[in-house]
Protein backbone atom coordinates (compact mmCIF):
# COMPACT_ATOMS: atom_id res chain seq x y z
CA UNK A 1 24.25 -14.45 8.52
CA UNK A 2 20.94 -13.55 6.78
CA UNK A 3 18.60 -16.52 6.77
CA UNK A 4 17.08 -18.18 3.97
CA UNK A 5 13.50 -18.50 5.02
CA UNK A 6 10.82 -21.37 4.55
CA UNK A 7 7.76 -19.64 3.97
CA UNK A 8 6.13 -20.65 7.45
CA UNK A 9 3.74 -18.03 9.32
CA UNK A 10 5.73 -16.78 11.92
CA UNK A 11 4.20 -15.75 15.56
CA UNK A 12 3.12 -12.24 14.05
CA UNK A 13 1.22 -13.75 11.23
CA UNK A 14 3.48 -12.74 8.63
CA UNK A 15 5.67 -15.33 6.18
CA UNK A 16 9.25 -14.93 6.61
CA UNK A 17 11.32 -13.09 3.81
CA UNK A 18 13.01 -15.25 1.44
CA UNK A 19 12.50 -17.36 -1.45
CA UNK A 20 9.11 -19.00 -2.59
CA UNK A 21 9.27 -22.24 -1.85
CA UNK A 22 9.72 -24.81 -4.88
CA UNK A 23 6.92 -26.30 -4.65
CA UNK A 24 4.48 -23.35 -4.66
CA UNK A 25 6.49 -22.42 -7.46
CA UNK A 26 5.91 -25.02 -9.19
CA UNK A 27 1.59 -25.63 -8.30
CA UNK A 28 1.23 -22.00 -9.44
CA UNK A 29 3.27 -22.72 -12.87
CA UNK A 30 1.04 -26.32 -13.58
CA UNK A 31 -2.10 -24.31 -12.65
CA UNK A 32 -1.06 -21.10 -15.16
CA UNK A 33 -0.08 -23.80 -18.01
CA UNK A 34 -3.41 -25.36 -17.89
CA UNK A 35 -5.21 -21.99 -17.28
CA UNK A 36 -3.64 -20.74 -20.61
CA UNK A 37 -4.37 -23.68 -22.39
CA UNK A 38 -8.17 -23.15 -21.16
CA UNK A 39 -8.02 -19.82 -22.32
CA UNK A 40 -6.85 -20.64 -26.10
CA UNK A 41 -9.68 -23.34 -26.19
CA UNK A 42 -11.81 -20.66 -25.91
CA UNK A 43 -10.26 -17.49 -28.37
CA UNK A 44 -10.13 -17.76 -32.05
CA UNK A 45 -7.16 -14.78 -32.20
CA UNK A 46 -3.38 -14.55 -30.55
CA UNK A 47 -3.68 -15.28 -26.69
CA UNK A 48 -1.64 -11.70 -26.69
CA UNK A 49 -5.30 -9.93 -27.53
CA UNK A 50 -4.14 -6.16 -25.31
CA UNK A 51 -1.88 -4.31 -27.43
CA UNK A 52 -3.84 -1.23 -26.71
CA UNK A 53 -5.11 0.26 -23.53
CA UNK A 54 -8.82 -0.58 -24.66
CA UNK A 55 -7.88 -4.02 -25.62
CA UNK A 56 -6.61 -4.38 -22.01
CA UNK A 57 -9.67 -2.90 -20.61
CA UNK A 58 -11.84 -5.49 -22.46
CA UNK A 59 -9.80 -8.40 -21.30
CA UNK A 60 -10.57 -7.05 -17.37
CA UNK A 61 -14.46 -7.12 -17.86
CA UNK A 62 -14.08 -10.38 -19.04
CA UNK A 63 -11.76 -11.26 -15.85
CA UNK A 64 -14.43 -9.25 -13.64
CA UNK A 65 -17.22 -11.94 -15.37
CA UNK A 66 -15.04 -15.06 -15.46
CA UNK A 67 -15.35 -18.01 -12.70
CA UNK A 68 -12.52 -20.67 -13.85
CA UNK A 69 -9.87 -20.43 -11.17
CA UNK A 70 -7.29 -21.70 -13.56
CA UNK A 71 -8.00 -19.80 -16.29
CA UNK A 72 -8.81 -16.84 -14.02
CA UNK A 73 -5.34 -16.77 -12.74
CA UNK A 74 -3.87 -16.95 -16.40
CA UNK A 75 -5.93 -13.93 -17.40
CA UNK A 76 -5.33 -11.72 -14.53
CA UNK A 77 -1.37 -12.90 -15.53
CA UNK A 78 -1.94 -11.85 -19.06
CA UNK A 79 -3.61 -8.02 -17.71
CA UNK A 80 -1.12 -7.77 -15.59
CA UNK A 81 1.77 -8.67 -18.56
CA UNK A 82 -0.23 -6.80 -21.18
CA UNK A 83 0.02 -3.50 -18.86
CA UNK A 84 3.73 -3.66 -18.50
CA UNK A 85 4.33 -3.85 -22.30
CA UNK A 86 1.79 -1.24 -23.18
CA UNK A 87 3.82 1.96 -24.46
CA UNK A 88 3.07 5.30 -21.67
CA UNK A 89 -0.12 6.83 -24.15
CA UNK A 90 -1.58 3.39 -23.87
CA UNK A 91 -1.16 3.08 -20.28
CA UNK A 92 -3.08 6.01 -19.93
CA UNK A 93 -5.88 5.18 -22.33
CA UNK A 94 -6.39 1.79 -20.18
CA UNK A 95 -6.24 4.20 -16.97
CA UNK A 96 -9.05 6.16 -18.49
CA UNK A 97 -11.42 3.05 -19.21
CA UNK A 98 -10.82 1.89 -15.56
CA UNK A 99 -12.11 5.38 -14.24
CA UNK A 100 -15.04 5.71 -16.87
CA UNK A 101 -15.97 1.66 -17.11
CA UNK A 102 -15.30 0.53 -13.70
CA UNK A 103 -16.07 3.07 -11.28
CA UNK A 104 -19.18 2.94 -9.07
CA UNK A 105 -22.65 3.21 -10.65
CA UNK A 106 -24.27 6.76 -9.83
CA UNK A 107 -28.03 5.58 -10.15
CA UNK A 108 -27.55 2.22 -7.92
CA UNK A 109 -25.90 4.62 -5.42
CA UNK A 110 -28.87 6.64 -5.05
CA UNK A 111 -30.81 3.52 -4.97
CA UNK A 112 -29.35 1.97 -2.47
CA UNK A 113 -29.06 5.42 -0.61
CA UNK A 114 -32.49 5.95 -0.70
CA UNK A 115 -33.86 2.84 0.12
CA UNK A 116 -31.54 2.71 3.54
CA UNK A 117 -32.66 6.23 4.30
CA UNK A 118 -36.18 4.59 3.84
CA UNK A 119 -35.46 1.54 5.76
CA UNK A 120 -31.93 1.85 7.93
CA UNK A 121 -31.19 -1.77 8.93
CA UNK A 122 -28.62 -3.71 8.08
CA UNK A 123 -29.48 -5.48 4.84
CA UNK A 124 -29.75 -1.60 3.38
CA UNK A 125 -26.86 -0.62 4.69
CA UNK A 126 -24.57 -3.29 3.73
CA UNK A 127 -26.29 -2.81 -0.04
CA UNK A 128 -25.53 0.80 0.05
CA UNK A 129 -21.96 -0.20 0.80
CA UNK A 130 -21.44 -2.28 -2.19
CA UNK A 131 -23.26 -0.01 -4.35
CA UNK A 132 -20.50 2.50 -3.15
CA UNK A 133 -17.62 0.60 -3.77
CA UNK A 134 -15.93 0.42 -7.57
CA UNK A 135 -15.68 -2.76 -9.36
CA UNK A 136 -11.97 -1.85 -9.82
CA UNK A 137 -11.25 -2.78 -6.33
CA UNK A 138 -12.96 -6.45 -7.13
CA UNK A 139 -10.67 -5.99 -10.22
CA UNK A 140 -7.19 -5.16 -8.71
CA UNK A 141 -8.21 -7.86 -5.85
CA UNK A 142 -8.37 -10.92 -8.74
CA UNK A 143 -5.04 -8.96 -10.47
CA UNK A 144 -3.11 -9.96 -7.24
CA UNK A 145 -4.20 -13.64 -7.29
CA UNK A 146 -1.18 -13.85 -10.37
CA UNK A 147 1.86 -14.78 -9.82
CA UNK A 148 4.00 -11.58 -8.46
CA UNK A 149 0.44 -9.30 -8.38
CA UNK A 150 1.20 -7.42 -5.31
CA UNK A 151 4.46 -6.23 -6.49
CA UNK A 152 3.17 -5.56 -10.40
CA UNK A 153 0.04 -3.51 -8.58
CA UNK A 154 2.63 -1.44 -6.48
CA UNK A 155 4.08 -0.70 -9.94
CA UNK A 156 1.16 0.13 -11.44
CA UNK A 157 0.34 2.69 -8.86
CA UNK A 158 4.22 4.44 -9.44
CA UNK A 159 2.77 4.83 -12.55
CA UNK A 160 -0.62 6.42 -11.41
CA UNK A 161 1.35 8.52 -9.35
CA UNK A 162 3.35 9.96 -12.19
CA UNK A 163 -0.10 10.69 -14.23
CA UNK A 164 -1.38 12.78 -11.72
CA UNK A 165 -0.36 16.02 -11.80
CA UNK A 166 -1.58 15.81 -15.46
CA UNK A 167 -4.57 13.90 -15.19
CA UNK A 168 -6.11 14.67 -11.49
CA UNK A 169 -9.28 12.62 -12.65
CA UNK A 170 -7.33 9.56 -12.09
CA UNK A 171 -7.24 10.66 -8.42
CA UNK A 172 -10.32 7.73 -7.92
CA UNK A 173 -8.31 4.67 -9.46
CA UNK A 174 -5.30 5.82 -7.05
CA UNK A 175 -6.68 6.09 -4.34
CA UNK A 176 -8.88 3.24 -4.99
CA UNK A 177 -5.44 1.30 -5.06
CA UNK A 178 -3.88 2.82 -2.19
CA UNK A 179 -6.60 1.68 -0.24
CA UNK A 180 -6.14 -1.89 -1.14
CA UNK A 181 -2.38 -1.71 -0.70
CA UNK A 182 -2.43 -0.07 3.09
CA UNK A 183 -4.57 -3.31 3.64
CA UNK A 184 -2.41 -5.72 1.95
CA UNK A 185 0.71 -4.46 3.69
CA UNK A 186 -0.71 -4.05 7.02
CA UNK A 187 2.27 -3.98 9.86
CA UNK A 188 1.19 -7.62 11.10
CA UNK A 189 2.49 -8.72 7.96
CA UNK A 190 5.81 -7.52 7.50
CA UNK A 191 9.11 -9.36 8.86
CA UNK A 192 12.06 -7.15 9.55
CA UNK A 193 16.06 -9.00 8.28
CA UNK A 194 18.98 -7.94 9.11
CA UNK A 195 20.87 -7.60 5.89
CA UNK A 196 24.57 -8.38 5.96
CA UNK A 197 27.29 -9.66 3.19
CA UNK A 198 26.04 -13.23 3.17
CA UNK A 199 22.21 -11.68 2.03
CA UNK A 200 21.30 -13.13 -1.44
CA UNK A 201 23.25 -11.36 -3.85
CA UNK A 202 19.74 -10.40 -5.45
CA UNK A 203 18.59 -8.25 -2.12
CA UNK A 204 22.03 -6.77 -1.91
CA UNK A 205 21.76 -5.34 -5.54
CA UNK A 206 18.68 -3.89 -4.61
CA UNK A 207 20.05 -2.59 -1.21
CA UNK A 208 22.15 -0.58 -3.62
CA UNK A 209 20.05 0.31 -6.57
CA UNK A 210 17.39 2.03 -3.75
CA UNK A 211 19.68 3.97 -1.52
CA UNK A 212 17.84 7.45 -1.70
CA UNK A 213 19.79 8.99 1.23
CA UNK A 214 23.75 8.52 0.54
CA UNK A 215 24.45 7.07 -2.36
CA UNK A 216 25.91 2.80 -2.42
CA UNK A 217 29.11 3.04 -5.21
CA UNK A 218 28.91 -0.46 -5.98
CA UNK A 219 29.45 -3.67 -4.05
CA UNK A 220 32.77 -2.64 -2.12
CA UNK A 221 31.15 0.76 -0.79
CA UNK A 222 28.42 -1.79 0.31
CA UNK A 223 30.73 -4.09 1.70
CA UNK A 224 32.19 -1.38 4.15
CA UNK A 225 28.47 -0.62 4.94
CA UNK A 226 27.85 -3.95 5.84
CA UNK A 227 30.93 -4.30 8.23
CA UNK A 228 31.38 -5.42 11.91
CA UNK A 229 30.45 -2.03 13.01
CA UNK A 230 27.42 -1.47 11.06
CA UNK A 231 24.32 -2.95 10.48
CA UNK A 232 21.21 -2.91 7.68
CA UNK A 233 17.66 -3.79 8.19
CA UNK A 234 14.94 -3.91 6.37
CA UNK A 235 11.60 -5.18 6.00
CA UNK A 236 9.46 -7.55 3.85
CA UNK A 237 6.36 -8.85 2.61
CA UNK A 238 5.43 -12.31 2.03
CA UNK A 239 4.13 -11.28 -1.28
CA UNK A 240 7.25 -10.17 -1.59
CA UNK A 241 9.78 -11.87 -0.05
CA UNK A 242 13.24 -10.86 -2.16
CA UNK A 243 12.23 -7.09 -2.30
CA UNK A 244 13.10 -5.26 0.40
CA UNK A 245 10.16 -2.22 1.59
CA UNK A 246 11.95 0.16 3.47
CA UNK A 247 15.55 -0.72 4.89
CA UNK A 248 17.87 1.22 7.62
CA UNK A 249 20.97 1.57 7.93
CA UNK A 250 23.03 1.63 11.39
CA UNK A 251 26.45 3.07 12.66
CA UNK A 252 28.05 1.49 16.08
CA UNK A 253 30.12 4.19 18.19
CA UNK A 254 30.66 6.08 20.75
CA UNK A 255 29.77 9.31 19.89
CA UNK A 256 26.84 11.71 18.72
CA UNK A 257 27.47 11.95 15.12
CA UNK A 258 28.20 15.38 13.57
CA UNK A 259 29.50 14.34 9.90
CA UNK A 260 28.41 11.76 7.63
CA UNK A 261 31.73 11.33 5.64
CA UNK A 262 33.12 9.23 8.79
CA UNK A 263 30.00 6.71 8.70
CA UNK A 264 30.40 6.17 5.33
CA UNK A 265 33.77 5.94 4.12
CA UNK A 266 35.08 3.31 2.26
CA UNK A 267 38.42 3.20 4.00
CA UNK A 268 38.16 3.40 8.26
CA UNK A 269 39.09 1.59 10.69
CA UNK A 270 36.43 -0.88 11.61
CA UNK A 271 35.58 -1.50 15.02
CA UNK A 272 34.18 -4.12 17.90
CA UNK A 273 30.26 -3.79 17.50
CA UNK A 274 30.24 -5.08 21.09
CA UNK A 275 32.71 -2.03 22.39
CA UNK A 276 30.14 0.54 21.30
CA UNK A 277 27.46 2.57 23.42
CA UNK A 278 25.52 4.48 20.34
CA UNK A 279 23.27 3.58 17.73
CA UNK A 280 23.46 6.18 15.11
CA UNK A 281 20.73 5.73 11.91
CA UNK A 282 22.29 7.61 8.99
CA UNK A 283 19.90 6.18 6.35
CA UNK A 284 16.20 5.54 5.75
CA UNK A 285 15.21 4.67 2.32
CA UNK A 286 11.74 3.95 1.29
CA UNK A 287 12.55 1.45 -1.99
CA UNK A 288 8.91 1.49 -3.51
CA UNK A 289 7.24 4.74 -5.15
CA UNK A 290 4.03 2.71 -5.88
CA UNK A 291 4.04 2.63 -1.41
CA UNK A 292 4.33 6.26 -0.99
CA UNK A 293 1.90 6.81 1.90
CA UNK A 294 1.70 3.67 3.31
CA UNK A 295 4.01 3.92 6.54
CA UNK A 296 6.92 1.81 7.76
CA UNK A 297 9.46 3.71 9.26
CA UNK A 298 8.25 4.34 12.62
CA UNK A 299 7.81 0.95 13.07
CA UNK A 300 10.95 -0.19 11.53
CA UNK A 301 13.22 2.09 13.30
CA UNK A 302 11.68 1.38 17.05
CA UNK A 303 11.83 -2.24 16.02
CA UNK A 304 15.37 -2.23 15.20
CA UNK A 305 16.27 -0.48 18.25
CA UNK A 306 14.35 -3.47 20.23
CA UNK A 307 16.72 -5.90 18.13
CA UNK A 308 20.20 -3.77 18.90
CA UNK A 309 19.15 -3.65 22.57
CA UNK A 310 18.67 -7.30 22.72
CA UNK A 311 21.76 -8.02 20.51
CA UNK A 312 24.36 -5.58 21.88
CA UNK A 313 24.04 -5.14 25.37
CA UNK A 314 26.37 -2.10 25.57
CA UNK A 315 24.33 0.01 23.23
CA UNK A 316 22.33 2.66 25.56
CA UNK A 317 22.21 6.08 23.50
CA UNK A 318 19.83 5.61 19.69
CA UNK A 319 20.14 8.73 17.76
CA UNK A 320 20.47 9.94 13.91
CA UNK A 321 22.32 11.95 11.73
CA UNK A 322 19.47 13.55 9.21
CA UNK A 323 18.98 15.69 6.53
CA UNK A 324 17.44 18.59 6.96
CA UNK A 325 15.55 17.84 3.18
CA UNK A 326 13.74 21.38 2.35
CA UNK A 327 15.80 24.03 3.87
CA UNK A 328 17.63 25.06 0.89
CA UNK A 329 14.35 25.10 -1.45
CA UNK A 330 12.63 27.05 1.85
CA UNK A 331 15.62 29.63 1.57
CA UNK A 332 14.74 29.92 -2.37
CA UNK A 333 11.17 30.30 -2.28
CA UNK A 334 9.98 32.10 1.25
CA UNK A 335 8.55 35.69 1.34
CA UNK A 336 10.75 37.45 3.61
CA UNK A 337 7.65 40.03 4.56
CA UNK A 338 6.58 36.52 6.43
CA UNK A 339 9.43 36.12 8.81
CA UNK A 340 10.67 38.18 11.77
CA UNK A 341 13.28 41.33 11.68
CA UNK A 342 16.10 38.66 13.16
CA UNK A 343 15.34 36.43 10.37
CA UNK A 344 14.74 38.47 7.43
CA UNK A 345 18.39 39.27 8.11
CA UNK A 346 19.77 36.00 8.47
CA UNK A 347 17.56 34.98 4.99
CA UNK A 348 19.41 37.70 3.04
CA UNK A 349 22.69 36.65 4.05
CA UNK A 350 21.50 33.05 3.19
CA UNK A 351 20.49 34.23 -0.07
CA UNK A 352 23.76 36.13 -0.63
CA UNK A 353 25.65 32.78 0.08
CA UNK A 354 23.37 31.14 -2.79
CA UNK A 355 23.67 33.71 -5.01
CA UNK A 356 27.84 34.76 -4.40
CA UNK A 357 31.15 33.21 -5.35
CA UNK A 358 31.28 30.82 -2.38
CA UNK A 359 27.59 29.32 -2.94
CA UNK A 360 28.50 25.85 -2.62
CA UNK A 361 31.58 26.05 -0.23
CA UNK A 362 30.82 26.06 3.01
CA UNK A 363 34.20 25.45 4.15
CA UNK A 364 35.30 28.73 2.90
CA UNK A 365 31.80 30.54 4.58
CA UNK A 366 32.75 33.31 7.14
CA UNK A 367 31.46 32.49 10.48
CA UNK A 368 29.08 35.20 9.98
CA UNK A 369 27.32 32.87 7.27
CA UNK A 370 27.65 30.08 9.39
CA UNK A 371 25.94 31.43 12.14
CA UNK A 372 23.29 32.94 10.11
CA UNK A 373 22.48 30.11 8.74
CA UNK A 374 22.55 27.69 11.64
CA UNK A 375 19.71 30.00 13.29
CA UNK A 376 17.76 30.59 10.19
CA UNK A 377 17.56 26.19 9.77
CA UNK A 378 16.91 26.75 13.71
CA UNK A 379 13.43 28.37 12.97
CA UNK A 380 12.73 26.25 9.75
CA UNK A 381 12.62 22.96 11.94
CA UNK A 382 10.69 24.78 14.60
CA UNK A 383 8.97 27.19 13.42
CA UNK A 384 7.96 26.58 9.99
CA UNK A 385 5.05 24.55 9.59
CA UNK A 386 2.28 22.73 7.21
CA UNK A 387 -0.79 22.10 8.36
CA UNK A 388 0.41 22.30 11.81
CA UNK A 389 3.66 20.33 11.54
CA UNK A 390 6.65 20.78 10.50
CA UNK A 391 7.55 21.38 7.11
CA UNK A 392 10.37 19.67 6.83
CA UNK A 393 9.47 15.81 6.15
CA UNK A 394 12.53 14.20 7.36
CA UNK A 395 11.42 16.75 10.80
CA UNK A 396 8.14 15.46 10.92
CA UNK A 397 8.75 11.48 10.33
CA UNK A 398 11.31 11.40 13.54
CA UNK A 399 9.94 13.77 15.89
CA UNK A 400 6.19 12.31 15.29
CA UNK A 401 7.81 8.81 16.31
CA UNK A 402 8.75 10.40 19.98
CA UNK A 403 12.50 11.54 18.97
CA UNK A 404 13.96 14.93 20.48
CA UNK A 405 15.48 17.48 18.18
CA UNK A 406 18.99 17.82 19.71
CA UNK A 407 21.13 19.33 17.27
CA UNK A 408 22.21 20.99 14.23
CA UNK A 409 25.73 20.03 12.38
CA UNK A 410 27.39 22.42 10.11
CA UNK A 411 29.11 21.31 6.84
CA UNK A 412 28.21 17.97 7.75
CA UNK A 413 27.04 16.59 4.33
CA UNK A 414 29.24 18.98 2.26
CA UNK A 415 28.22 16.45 -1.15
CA UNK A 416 26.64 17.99 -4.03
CA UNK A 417 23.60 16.23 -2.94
CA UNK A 418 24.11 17.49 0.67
CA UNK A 419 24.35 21.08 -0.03
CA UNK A 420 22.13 21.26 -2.34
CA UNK A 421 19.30 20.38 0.17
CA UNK A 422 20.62 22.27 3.22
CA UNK A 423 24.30 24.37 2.59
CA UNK A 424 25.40 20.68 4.01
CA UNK A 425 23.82 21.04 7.32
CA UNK A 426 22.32 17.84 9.30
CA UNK A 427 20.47 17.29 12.62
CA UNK A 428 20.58 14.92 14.77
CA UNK A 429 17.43 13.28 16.44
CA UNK A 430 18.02 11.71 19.90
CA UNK A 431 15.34 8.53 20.57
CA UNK A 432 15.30 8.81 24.71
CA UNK A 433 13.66 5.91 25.05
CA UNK A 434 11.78 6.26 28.66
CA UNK A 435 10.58 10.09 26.87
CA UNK A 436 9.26 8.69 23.37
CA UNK A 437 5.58 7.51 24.07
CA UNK A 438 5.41 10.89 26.11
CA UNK A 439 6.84 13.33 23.01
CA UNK A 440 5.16 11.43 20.30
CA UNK A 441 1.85 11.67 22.32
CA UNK A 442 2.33 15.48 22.62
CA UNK A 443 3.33 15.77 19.78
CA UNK A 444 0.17 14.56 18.05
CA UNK A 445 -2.13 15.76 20.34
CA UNK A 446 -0.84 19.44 20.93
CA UNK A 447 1.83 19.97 18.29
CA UNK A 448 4.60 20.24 20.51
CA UNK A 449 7.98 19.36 19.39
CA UNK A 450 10.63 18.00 21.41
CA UNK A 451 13.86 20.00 21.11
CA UNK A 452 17.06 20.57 22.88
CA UNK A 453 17.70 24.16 24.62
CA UNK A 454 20.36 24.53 22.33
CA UNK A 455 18.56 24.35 19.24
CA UNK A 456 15.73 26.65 20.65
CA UNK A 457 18.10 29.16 21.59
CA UNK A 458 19.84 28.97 18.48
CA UNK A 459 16.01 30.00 16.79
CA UNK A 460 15.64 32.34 18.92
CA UNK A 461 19.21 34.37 18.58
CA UNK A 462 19.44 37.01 15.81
């Protein structure tokens, strides 16, 4: 059964997941009433004064000036309220006063620059520092002190996210953000649950709503998720303790997974948890865009497999069943002058299979197809790189945590979803676990993946 959690600082540091405690609830709520009573003392207008992006900007100078804690907290409330009801042109107009109004002053940098380059001790350097550093990142720190900040912030920086692409100049307010939030969600501060059917009904919704990996049909396709055989777990921040950050989800068997249909079905027979040797992860979702960049998953996947071995003593073998997420755009968009003779062929008949009356059946492929395109995803998971690692991001998150490449699966995912992003193929990863400090080390250090002979002869045929 999931636990309901007192907020107490566990041994790691980091509050337990669950609800906020009554009490906190209701100090925060007396403080905000008489902060907002404070507050209307001292406006002649509606307390609702940021209808507009510049309105909002005004009211965080005046937040970056004020000193009533009460009050404070009741203003960096209303910012944080007044940003989620601003229409998308405002949002952008308020985005646009934080990177002209609030971003570091050019003359005191030089200042300070010039007066440590005149005088390099401490004092100097420590003013140079704060002449560096925006006074959005005071701002965003007083924003969190309201009641839900962190989450509203993580929000706010989906948003910035979004804007980019059309407004790069905004690059300085994101990353001033992301900076904060890597802080604020630091690994000593995250507890990992196991989710299971007697979870709040308010997790389990969300459990289902973020599911980027194989879609959750409702409650009874989570249910079967969630049975004896199976198991979810996710983490969460004290900040915010009902929204999970990144969860995993678990099959129990005996057997290196070459389908996903079988882990997922709604109607199976469920077995003994206890009677089963393998641990297979078929699903990693990442549940906040506003986090993107800020890592869990290495973490929570070699933690989890520290909580199966403890739990299930028969479980010895910890693998996955991926996605192989680029392959099919790789197919679509490579230069063929770039690749070898071997697989120039196999990327026309690829490209025939796209392009010809069976495009989306790979049950009806010829084996020639098949072939050719088990050695042409071969290479892309090898071979194909960015900056020195492999392209594929679903390649590069397990085998940088230490995990062997140890084999591709054929019309293993044949969804829409699944062959859209690879013809349906998946791989699975294999965590060895007296060989994953060794691989993830090379890995980093020389580039060197960990693969099965199988796989690397299958790159290398033609």
């Amino acid at each position: 059964m999931a636990r309901e959690i007192d907020p107490q600082v566990d041994t790691e540091g980091a509050v337990q997941a669950g609800r906020r405690p009554a009490t906190l609830g209701r100090l925060l709520g007396s403080i905000m009433r008489v902060g907002r009573e404070l507050l209307a003392r001292t406006r002649s207008g509606d307390l609702d004064a940021a209808s507009s992006g510049a309105a909002l900007a005004g009211l965080c100078r005046t937040l970056l000036e004020h000193r009533g804690e009460a009050s404070g907290l009741a203003l960096a409330d209303e910012i944080l309220s007044g940003y989620k009801a601003l229409p998308a042109a405002e949002r952008e107009a308020f985005f646009d006063d934080l990177n002209k109004e609030f971003a570091p002053d050019q003359s005191a940098i030089l200042t300070a620059a010039e007066a440590y380059r005149l005088d390099p001790r401490f004092e100097t350097l420590a003013g140079l520092a704060s002449a560096i550093e925006a006074p959005r990142l005071k701002l965003f720190e007083q924003l969190n002190t309201a009641p839900g900040g962190t989450g509203r912030l993580v929000a706010m920086r989906a948003d910035l996210l979004d804007l980019l692409a059309r407004q790069p100049d905004l690059r300085s307010i994101e990353s001033d953000l992301h900076r904060l939030l890597v802080s604020w969600f630091n690994r000593g501060f995250l507890v990992m649950q196991r989710i299971d059917w007697d979870s709040p009904a308010s997790v389990l919704e969300k459990i289902v709503a973020y599911e980027a990996v194989h879609e959750i049909n409702g409650f009874e396709d989570l249910r079967t998720r969630l049975a004896e055989d199976r198991r979810c777990f996710a983490f969460f921040h004290p900040a915010m303790p009902s929204d999970p950050l990144i969860f995993v989800q678990v099959a129990l068997s005996n057997e290196l997974a070459s389908a996903i249909e079988p882990l997922i079905a709604g109607q199976r027979q469920v077995g003994s948890a206890h009677d089963a040797d393998t641990a297979v992860f078929y699903s990693i979702s990442n549940c906040h865009k506003g986090l993107r960049g800020i890592s869990f998953g290495s973490f929570l996947i070699k933690q989890v497999i520290e909580e199966l071995r403890r739990d299930l003593d028969g479980i010895e073998h910890f693998v996955t069943l991926s996605p192989v997420q680029g392959f099919r755009a790789w197919v679509a968009e490579v230069e063929a002058e770039v690749l070898a003779e071997a697989q120039q062929r196999d990327l026309a008949v690829a490209r025939e299979v796209v392009t010809g009356a069976e495009a989306l059946e790979p049950g009806t492929m010829p084996a020639s197809a098949q072939a050719a395109l088990m050695r042409l995803c071969a290479h892309y998971l090898l071979e194909v790189k960015r900056g020195g690692e492999p392209l594929d991001p679903v390649a590069r998150f397990h085998l940088g945590n230490g995990a062997v490449l140890e084999r591709l699966n054929f019309n293993a995912d044949p969804s829409a979803v699944g062959l859209e992003r690879s013809f349906g193929l998946m791989v699975n990863y294999v965590y060895r676990l007296k060989e994953i400090e060794t691989n993830h080390e090379r890995y980093m250090t020389e580039g060197r993946i960990a693969a099965s002979s199988a796989v690397r002869n299958l790159a290398r045929s033609g």
